[in-house]
C-alpha atoms as a PDB file:
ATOM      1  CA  UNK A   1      12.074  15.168  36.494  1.00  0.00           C
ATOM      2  CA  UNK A   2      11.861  18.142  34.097  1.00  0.00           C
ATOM      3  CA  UNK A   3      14.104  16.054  31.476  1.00  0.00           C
ATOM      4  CA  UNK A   4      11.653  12.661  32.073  1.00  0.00           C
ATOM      5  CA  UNK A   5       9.388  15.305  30.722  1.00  0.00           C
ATOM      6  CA  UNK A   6      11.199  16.466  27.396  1.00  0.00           C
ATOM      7  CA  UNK A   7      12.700  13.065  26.731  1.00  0.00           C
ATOM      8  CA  UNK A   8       9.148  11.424  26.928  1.00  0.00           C
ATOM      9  CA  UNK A   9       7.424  14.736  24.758  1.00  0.00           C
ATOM     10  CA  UNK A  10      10.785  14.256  22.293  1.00  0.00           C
ATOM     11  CA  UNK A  11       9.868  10.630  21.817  1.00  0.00           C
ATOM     12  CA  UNK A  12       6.177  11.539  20.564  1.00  0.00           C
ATOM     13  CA  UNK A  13       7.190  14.377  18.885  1.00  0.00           C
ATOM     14  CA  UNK A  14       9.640  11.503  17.038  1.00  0.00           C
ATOM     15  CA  UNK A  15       6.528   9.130  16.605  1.00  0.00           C
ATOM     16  CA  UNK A  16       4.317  10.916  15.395  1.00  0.00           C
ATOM     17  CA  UNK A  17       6.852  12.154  12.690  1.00  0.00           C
ATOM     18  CA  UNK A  18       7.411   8.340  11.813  1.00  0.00           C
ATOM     19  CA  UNK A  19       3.759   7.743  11.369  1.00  0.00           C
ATOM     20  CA  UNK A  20       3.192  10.800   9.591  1.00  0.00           C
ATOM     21  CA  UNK A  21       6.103  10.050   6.709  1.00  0.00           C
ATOM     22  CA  UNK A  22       5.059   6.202   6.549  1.00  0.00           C
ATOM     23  CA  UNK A  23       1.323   7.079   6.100  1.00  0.00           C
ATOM     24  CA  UNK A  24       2.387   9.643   3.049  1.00  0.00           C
ATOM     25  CA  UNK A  25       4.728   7.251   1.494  1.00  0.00           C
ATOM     26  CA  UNK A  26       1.439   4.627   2.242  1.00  0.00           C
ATOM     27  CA  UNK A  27      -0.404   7.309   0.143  1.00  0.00           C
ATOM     28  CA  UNK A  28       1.154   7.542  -3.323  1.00  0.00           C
ATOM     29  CA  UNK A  29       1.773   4.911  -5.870  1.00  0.00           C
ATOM     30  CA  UNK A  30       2.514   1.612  -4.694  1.00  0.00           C
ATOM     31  CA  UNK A  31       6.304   2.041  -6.830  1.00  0.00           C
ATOM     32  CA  UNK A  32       6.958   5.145  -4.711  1.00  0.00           C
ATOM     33  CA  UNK A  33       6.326   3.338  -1.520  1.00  0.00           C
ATOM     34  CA  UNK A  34       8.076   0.143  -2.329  1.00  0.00           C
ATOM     35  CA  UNK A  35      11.466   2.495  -3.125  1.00  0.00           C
ATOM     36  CA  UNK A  36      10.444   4.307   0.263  1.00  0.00           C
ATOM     37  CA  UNK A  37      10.779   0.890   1.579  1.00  0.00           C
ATOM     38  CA  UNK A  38      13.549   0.349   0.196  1.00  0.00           C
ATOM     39  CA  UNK A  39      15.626   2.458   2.815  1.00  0.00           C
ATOM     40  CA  UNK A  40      13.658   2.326   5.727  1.00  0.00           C
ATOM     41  CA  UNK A  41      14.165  -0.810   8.119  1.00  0.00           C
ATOM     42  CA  UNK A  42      10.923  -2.540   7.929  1.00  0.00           C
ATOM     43  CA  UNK A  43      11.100  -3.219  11.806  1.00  0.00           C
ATOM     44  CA  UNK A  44      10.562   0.167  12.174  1.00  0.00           C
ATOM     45  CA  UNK A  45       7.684   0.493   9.853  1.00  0.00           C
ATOM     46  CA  UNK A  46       6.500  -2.881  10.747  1.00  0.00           C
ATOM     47  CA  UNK A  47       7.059  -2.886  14.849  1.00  0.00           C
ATOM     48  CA  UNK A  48       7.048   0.057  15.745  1.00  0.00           C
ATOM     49  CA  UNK A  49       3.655   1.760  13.880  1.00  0.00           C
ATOM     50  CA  UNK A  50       0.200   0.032  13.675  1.00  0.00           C
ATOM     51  CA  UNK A  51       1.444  -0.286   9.458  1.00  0.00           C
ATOM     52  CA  UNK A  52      -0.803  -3.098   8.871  1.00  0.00           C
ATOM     53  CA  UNK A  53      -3.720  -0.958  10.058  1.00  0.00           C
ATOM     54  CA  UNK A  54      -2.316   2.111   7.968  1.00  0.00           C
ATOM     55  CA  UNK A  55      -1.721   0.113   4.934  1.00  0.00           C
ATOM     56  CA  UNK A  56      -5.487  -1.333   4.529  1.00  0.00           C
ATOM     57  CA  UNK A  57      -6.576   2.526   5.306  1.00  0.00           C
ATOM     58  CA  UNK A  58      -4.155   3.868   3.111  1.00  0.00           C
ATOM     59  CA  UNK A  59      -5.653   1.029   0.126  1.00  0.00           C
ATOM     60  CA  UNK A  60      -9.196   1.627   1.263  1.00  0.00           C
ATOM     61  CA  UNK A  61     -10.046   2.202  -2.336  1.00  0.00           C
ATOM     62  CA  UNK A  62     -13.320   3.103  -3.446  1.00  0.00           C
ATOM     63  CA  UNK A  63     -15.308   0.342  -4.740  1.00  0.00           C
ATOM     64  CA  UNK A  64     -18.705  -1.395  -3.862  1.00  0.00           C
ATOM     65  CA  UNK A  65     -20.416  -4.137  -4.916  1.00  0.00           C
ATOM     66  CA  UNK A  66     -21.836  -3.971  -8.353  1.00  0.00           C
ATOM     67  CA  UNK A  67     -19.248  -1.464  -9.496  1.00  0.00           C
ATOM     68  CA  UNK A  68     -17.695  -1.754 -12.646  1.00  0.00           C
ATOM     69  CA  UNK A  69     -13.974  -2.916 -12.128  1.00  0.00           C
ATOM     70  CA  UNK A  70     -11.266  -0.025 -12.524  1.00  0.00           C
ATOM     71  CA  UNK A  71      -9.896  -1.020 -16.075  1.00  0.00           C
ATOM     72  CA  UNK A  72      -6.256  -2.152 -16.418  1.00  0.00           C
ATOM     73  CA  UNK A  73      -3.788  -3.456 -18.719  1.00  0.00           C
ATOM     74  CA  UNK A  74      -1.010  -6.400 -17.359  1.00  0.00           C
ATOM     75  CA  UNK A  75       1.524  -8.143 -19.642  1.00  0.00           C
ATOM     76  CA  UNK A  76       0.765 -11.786 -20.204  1.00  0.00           C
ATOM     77  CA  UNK A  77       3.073 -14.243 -18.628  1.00  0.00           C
ATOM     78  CA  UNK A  78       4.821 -15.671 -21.268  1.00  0.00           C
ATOM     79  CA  UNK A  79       5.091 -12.102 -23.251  1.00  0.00           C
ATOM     80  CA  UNK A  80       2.593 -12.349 -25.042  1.00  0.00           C
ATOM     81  CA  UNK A  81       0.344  -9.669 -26.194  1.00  0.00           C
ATOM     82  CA  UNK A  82      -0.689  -7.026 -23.435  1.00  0.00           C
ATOM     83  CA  UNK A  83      -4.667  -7.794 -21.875  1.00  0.00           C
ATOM     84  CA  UNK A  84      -7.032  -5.150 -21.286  1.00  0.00           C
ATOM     85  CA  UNK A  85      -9.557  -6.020 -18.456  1.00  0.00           C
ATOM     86  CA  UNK A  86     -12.390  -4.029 -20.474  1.00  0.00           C
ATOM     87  CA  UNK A  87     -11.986  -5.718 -23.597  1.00  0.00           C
ATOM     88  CA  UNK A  88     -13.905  -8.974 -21.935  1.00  0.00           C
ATOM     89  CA  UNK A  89     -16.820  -6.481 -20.765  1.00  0.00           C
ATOM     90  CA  UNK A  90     -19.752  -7.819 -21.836  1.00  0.00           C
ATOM     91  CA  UNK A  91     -18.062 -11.302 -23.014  1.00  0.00           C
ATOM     92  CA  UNK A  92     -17.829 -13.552 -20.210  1.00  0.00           C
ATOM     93  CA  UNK A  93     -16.692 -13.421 -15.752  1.00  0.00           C
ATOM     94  CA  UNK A  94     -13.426 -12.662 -15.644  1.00  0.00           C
ATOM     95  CA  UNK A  95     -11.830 -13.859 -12.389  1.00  0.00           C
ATOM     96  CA  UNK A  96      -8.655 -12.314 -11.146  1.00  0.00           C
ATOM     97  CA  UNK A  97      -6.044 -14.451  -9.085  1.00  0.00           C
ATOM     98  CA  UNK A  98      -3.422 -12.507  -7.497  1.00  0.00           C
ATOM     99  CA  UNK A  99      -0.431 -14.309  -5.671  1.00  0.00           C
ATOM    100  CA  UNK A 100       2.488 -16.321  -5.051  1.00  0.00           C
ATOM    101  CA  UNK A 101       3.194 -19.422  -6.146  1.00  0.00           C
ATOM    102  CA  UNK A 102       6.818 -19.758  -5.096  1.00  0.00           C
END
């Protein structure tokens, strides 16, 4: 019984680890976490650990309506000259799509 006890306390001890080094890799830059990523199995990050949950927590962020978008500078597709969200303040909407089109 006694090692029912330990095995089961060794197994949280080992979770709670798990969750603990996911959530501060979920934490820094999104390039740190993707070469985190890189060598952990993703069933493990993805089965095992509420990660969707800790990934929208972890990219909370801080705005709210009415805020003035975080400026930012992307590479045109093409390579074209580099675009500067700010430099259409005051101009015209700007509407950002993000995604996948493959």
């Amino acid at each position: 019984m006694r090692w029912v006890v330990f095995g089961l306390l060794g197994l949280a001890t080992s979770y709670i680890a798990l969750f603990t080094v996911v959530l501060s890799a979920m934490l820094g830059s999104p390039h740190r976490f993707g070469l985190f990523m890189k060598h952990m199995p993703g069933v493990v990050v993805w089965g095992v650990l509420p990660a969707a949950r800790m990934w929208l927590w972890a990219r909370r962020g801080e705005l709210v309506p009415g805020m003035a978008a975080p400026d930012f500078t992307l590479e045109r597709q093409g390579h074209g000259p580099r675009v500067t969200l700010s430099s259409f303040r005051g101009q015209r909407p700007v509407v950002l799509v993000f995604g996948s089109y493959t």
